[in-house]
Protein backbone atom coordinates (compact mmCIF):
# COMPACT_ATOMS: atom_id res chain seq x y z
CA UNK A 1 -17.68 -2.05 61.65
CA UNK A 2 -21.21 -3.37 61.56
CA UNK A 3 -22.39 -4.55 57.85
CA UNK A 4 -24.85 -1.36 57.66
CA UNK A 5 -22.44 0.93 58.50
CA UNK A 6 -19.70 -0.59 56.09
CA UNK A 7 -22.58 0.16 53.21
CA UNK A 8 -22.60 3.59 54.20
CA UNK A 9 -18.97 3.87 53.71
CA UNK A 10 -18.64 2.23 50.79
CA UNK A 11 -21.85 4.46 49.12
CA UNK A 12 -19.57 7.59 50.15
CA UNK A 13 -16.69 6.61 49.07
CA UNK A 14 -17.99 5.50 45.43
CA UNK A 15 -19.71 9.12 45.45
CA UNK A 16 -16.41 10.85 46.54
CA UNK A 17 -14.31 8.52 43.91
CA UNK A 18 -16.77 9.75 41.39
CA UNK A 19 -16.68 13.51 41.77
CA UNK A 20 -12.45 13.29 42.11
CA UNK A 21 -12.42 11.44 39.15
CA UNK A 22 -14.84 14.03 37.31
CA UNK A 23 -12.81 17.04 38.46
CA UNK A 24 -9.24 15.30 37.96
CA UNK A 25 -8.27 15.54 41.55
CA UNK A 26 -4.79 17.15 41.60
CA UNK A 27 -5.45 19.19 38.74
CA UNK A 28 -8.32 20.61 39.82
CA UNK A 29 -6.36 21.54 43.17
CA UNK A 30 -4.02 23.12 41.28
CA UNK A 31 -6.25 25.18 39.18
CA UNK A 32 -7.85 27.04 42.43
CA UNK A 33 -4.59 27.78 43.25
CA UNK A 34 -3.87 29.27 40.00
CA UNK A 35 -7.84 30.95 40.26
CA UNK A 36 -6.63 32.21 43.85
CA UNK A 37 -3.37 33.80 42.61
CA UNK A 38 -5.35 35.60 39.79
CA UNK A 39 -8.53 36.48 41.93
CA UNK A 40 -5.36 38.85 44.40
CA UNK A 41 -3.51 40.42 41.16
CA UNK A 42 -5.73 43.91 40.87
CA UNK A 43 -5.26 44.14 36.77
CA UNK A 44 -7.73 41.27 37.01
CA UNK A 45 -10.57 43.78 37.74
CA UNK A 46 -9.87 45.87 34.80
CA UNK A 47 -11.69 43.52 32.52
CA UNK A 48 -15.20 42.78 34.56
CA UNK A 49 -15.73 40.45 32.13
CA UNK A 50 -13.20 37.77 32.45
CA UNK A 51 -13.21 38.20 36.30
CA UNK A 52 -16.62 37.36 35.86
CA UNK A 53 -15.70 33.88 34.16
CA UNK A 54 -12.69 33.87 36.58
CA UNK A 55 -14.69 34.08 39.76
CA UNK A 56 -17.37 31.76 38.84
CA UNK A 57 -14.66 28.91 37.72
CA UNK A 58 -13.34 29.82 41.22
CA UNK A 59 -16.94 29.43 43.18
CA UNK A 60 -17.54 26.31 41.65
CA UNK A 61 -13.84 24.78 41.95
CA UNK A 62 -14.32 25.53 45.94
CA UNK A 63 -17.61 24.28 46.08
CA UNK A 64 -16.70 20.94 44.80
CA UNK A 65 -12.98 20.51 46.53
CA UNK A 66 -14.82 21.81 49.80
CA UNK A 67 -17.27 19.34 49.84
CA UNK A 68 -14.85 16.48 49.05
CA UNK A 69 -13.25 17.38 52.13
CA UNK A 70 -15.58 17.99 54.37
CA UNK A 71 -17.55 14.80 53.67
CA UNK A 72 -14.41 12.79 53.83
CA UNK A 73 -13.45 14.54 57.87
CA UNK A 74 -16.98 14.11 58.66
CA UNK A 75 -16.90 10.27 57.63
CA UNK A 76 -13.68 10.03 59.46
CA UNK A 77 -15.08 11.40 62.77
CA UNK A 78 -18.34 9.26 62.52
CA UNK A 79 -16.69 6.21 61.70
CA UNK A 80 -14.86 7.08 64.90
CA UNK A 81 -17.65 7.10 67.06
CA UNK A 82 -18.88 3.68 65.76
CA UNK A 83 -16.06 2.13 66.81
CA UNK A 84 -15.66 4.24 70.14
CA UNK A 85 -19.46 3.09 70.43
CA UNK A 86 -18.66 -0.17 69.58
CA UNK A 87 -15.32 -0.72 71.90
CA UNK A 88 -17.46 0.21 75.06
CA UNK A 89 -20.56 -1.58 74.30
CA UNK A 90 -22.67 1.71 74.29
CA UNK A 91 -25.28 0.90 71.72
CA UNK A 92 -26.58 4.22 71.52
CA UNK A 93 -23.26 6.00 70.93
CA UNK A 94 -22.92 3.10 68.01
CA UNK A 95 -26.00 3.88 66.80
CA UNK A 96 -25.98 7.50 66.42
CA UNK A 97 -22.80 7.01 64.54
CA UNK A 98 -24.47 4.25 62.28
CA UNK A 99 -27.14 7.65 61.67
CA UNK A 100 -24.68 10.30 61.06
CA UNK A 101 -23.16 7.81 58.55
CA UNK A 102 -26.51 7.88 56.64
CA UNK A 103 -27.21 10.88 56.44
CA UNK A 104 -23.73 11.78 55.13
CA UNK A 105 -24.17 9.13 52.32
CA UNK A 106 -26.89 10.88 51.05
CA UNK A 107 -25.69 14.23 51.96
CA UNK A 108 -22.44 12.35 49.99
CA UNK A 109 -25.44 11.19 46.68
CA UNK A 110 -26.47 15.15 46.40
CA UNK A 111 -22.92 16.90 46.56
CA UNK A 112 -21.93 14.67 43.90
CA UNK A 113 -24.73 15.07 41.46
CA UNK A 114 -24.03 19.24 41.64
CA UNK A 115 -20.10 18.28 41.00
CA UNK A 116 -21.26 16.48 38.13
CA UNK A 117 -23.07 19.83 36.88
CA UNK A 118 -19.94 21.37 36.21
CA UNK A 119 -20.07 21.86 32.48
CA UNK A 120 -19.76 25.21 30.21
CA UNK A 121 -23.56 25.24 29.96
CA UNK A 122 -24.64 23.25 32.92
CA UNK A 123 -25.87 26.17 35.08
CA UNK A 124 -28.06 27.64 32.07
CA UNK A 125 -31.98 27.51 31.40
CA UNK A 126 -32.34 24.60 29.11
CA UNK A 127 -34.76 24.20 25.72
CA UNK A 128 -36.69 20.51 25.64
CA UNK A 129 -38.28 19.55 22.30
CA UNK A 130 -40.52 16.27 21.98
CA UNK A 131 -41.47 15.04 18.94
CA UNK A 132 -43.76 11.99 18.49
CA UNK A 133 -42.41 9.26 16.46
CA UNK A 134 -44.03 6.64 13.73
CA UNK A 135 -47.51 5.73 15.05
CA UNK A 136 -50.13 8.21 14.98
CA UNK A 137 -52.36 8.96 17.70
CA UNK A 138 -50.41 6.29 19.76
CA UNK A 139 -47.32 8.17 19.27
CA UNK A 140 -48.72 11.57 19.52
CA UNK A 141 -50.18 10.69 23.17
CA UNK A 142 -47.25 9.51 24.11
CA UNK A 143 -45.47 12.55 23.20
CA UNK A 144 -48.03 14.94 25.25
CA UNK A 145 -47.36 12.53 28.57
CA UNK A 146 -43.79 13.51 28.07
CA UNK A 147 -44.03 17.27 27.82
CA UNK A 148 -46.76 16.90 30.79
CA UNK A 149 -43.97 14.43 32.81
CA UNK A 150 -41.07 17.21 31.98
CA UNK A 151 -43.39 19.93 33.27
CA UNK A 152 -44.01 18.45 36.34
CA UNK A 153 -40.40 17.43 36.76
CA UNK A 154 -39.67 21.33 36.24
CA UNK A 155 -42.72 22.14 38.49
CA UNK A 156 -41.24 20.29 41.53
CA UNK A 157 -37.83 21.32 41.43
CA UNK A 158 -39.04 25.33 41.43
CA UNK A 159 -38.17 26.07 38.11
CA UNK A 160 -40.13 27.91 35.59
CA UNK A 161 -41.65 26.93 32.53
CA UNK A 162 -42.72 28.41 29.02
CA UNK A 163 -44.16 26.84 26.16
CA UNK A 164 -42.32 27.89 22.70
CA UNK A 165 -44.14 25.75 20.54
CA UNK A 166 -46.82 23.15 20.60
CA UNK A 167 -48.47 21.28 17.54
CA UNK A 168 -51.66 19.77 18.58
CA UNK A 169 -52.25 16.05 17.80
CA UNK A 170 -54.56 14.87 14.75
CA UNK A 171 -57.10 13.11 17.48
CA UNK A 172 -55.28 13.26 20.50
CA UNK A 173 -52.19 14.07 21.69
CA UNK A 174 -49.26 16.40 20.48
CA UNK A 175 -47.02 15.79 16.99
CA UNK A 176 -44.40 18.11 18.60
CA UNK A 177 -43.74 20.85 21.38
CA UNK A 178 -40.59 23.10 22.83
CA UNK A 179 -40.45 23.87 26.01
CA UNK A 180 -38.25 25.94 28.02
CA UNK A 181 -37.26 25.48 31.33
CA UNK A 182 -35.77 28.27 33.62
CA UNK A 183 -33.90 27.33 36.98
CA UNK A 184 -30.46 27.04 38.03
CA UNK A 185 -28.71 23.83 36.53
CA UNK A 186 -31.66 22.87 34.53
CA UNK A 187 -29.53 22.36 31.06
CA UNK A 188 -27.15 20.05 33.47
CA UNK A 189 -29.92 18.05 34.72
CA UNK A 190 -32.12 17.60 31.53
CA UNK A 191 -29.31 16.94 29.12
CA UNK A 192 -29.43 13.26 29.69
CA UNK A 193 -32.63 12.96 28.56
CA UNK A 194 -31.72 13.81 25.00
CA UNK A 195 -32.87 10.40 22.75
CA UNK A 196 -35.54 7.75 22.01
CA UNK A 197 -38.10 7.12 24.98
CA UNK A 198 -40.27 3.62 24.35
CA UNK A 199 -44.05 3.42 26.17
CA UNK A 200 -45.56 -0.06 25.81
CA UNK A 201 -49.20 -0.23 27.05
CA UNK A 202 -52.59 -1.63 26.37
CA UNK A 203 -53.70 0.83 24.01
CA UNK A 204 -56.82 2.83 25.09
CA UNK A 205 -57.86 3.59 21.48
CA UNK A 206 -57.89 0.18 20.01
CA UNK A 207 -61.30 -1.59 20.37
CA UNK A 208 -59.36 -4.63 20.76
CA UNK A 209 -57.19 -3.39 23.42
CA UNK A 210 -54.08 -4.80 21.59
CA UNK A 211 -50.08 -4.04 23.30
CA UNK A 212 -48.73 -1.33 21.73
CA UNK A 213 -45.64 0.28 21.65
CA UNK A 214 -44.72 3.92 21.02
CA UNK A 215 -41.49 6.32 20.31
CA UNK A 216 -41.09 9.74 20.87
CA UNK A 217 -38.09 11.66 20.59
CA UNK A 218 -36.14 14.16 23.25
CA UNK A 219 -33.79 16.78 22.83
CA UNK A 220 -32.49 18.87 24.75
CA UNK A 221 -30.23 21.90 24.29
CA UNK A 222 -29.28 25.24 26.31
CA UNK A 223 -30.48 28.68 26.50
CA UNK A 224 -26.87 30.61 25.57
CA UNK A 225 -26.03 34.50 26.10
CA UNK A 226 -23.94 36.82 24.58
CA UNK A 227 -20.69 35.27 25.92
CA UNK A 228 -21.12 32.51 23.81
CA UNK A 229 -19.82 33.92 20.48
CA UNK A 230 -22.22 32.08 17.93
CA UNK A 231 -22.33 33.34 14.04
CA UNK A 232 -25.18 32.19 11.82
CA UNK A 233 -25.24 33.82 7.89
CA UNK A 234 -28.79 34.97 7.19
CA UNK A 235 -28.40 32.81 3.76
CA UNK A 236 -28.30 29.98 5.71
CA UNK A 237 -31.72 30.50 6.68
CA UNK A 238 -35.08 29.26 5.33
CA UNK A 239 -37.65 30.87 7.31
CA UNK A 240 -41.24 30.30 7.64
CA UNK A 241 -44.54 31.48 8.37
CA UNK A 242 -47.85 29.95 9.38
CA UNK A 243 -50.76 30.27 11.29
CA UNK A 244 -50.29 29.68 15.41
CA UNK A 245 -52.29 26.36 16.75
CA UNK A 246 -53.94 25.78 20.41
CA UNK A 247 -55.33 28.14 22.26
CA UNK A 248 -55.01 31.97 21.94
CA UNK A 249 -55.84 35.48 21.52
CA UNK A 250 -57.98 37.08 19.20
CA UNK A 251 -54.34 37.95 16.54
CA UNK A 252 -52.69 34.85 17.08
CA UNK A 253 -54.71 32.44 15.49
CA UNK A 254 -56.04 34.81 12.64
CA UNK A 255 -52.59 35.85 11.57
CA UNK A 256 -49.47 34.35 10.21
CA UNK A 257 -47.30 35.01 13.62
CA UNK A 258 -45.62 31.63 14.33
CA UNK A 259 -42.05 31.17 12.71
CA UNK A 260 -40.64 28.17 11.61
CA UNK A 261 -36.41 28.55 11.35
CA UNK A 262 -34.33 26.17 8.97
CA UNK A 263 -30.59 25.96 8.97
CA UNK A 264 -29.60 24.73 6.01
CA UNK A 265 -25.91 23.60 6.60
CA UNK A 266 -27.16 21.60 9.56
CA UNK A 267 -30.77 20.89 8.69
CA UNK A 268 -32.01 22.08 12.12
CA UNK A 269 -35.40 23.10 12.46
CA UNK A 270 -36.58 25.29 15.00
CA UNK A 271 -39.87 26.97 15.47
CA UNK A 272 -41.81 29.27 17.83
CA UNK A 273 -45.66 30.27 18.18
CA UNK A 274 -45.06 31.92 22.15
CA UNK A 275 -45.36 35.74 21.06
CA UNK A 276 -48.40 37.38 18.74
CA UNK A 277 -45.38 39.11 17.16
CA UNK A 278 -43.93 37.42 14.14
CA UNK A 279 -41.11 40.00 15.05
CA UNK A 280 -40.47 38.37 18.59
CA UNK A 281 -40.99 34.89 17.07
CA UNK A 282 -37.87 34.97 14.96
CA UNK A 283 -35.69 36.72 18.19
CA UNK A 284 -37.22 33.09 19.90
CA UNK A 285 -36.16 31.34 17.06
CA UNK A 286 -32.88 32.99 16.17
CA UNK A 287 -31.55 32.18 19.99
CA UNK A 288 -32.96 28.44 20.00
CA UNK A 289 -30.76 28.28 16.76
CA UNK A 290 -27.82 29.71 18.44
CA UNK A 291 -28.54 27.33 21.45
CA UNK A 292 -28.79 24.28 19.19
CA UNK A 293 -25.78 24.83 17.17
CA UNK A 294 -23.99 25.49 20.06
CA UNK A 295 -24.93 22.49 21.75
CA UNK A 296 -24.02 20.67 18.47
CA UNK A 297 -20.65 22.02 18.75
CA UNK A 298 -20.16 20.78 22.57
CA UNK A 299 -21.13 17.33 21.48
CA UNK A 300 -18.31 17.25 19.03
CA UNK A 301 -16.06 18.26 21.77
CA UNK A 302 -16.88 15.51 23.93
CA UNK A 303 -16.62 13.12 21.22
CA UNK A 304 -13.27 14.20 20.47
CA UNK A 305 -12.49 13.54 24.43
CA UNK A 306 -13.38 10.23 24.07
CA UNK A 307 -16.20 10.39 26.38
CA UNK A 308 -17.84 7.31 26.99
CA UNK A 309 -21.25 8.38 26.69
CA UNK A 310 -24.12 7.80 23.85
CA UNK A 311 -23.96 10.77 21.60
CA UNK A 312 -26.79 12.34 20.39
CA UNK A 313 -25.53 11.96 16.84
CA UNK A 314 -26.32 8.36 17.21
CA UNK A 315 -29.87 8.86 17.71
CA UNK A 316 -32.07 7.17 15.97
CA UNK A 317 -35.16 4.86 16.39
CA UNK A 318 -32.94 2.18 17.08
CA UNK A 319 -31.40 4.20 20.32
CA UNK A 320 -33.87 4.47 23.42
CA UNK A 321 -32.43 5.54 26.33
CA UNK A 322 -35.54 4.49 28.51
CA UNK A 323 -38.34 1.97 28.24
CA UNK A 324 -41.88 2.64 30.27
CA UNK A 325 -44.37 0.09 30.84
CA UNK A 326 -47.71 1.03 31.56
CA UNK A 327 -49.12 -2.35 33.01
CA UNK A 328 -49.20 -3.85 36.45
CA UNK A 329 -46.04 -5.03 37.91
CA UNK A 330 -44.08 -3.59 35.61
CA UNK A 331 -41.19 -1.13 36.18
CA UNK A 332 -39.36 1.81 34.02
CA UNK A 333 -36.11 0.54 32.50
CA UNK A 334 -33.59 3.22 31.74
CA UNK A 335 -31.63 1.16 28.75
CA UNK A 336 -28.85 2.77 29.48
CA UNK A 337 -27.74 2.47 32.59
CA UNK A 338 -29.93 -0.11 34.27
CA UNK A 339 -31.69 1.87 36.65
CA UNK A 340 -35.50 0.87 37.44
CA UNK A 341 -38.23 2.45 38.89
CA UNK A 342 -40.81 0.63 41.03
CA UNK A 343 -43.70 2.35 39.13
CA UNK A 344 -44.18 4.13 35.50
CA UNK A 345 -46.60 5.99 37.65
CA UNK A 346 -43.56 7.19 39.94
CA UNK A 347 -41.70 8.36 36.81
CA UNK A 348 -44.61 9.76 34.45
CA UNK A 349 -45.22 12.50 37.94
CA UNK A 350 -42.02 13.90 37.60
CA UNK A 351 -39.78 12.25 39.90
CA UNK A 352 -37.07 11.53 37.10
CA UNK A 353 -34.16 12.74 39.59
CA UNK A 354 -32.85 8.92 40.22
CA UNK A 355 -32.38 8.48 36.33
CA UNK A 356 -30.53 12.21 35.41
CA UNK A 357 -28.33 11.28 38.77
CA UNK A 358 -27.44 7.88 36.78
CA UNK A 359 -26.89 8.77 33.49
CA UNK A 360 -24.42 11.95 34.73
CA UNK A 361 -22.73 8.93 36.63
CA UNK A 362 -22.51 7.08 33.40
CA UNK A 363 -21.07 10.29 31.28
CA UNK A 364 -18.27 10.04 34.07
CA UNK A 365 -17.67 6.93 34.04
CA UNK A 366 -18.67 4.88 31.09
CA UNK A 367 -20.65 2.28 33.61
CA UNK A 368 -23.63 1.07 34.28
CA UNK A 369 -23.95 2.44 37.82
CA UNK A 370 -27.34 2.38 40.08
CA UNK A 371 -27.56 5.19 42.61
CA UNK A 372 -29.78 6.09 45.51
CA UNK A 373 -32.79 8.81 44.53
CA UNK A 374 -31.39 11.96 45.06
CA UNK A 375 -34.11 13.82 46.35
């Protein structure tokens, strides 16, 4: 086997050894047979509920085992044809094997970023909320090119987007924003990008054009439904009212319709200024609540599972997650798991798919592992 070919292999193999590892191979085979045997008794249907949970378990358990599978047979049956190429010096048989291999290892890249997605939440709508750190105006800019960079990131994948809440910078820039994000799997794509983000620059509003360097903080949480069972006791609650900023209607910026929501067992502070109605602000703010509390309480989980991953408790201004330098020559660092980009340019557009595929990789496995852009 040629030397580009063997890279091919080994790319979908480490893909395939990821996703088996993720799904814990022979248990997961024996849970869709346990999902099959259920899905055939008829008593199942009498509670539309949990065949609801039962059948989507099942969908996504065949999706994943499937595509193990079939990119293994295919792999088989093109490596095959290299070496049937290869044996009777037919270069063009060799090299439309060498092609088929290619396109299965990043056919191989894509399957196993949507096995990754397999959590409880994964599939839901997703809440992101920026806030700019220490810094002022430096920080605050920095802040609005992320909520601009997420909303393009949304924008090219199809999703939808909403602003909840958006504080306008002193001078320029934002001091803090919500925004949520509507498309299938965006909680399981965005949830990695929960923590610290670093710009260094050349500062366009010092005189002196001085290096600078700026933090902002990400966090990202899921949009939950009535399945998830989540009890807050109004007591808990500090709510608050103030006047709506930015642009708006005639009512929202003459009346106090924004709400700001404060758990006080958990000191999390959520806010909304999307509706006119201070009614509808505190149903926004009650369900980002329920969202954030629940996300809270998967974290604990996973840090109970020993996952080797950086939890979100640990964030601080001491934990960045990615470093972006705006000068020439200079590439975007993701600090934790050693991918680059070519250009902050690249990243700052939206194209953030290569880091979310390597930082799922990293939840899995605990390593520092570089991976092909998925797109």
């Amino acid at each position: 086997m040629r030397a580009e070919g063997q890279a091919h292999i080994d790319r979908i193999n480490a893909a395939l050894a990821l996703v088996r590892k993720f799904l814990d191979w022979e248990r997961a085979l024996r849970r869709l047979d346990e999902l099959n045997a259920r899905v055939e008794d008829p008593k199942l249907w009498d509670n539309p509920k949990e065949a609801e949970a039962v059948m989507k378990e099942r969908r996504r358990l065949e999706a994943s085992i499937g595509a193990v599978k079939d990119i293994s047979q295919e792999m088989s049956d093109a490596v095959e044809y290299v070496e049937l190429g290869e044996l009777e010096g037919d270069e063009a048989t060799v090299q439309e094997g060498l092609d088929a291999l290619a396109a299965l290892a990043q056919r191989a890249d894509r399957d196993k970023v949507q096995a990754l997605l397999a959590g409880e939440a994964d599939g839901n709508d997703t809440y992101i909320e920026i806030h700019a750190g220490a810094g002022g105006t430096e920080s605050q800019d920095w802040a609005e090119m992320l909520f601009r960079m997420y909303t393009r990131w949304a924008d090219k994948r199809g999703f939808k987007t909403e602003t909840i809440e958006y504080q306008a910078g002193d001078q320029a820039g934002i001091k803090s924003a919500t925004i949520l994000i509507k498309g299938e799997n965006a909680y399981g794509y965005a949830k990695t990008e929960s923590g610290v983000h670093r710009l260094v620059r050349i500062s366009p509003y010092d005189s002196s054009a001085r290096r600078h360097t700026s933090f902002s903080s990400v966090w990202v949480f899921p949009v939950i439904d009535d399945n998830f069972n989540i009890e807050i006791n109004p007591a808990d609650l500090k709510i608050d009212t103030y006047r709506a900023s930015g642009a708006g209607g005639q009512h929202v910026n003459t009346t106090d319709s924004a709400v700001r929501m404060t758990h006080v067992p958990s000191g999390i502070i959520v806010a909304s200024q999307q509706d006119r109605s201070q009614h509808k602000n505190r149903e926004i703010c009650m369900g980002m609540l329920k969202s954030r509390l629940y996300e809270a309480e998967m974290q604990k989980r996973e840090e109970a599972a020993n996952v080797e991953f950086a939890a979100k408790s640990d964030i601080g201004w001491g934990h960045q997650i990615r470093s972006y330098v705006l000068q020439p020559y200079q590439m975007v660092k993701d600090l934790r798991t050693g991918v680059t980009s070519p250009t902050p340019d690249d990243v700052l557009d939206g194209d953030l798919d290569q880091f979310m595929a390597a930082a799922l990789s990293q939840r899995v496995t605990g390593e520092k592992v570089e991976v092909e852009d998925v797109d």
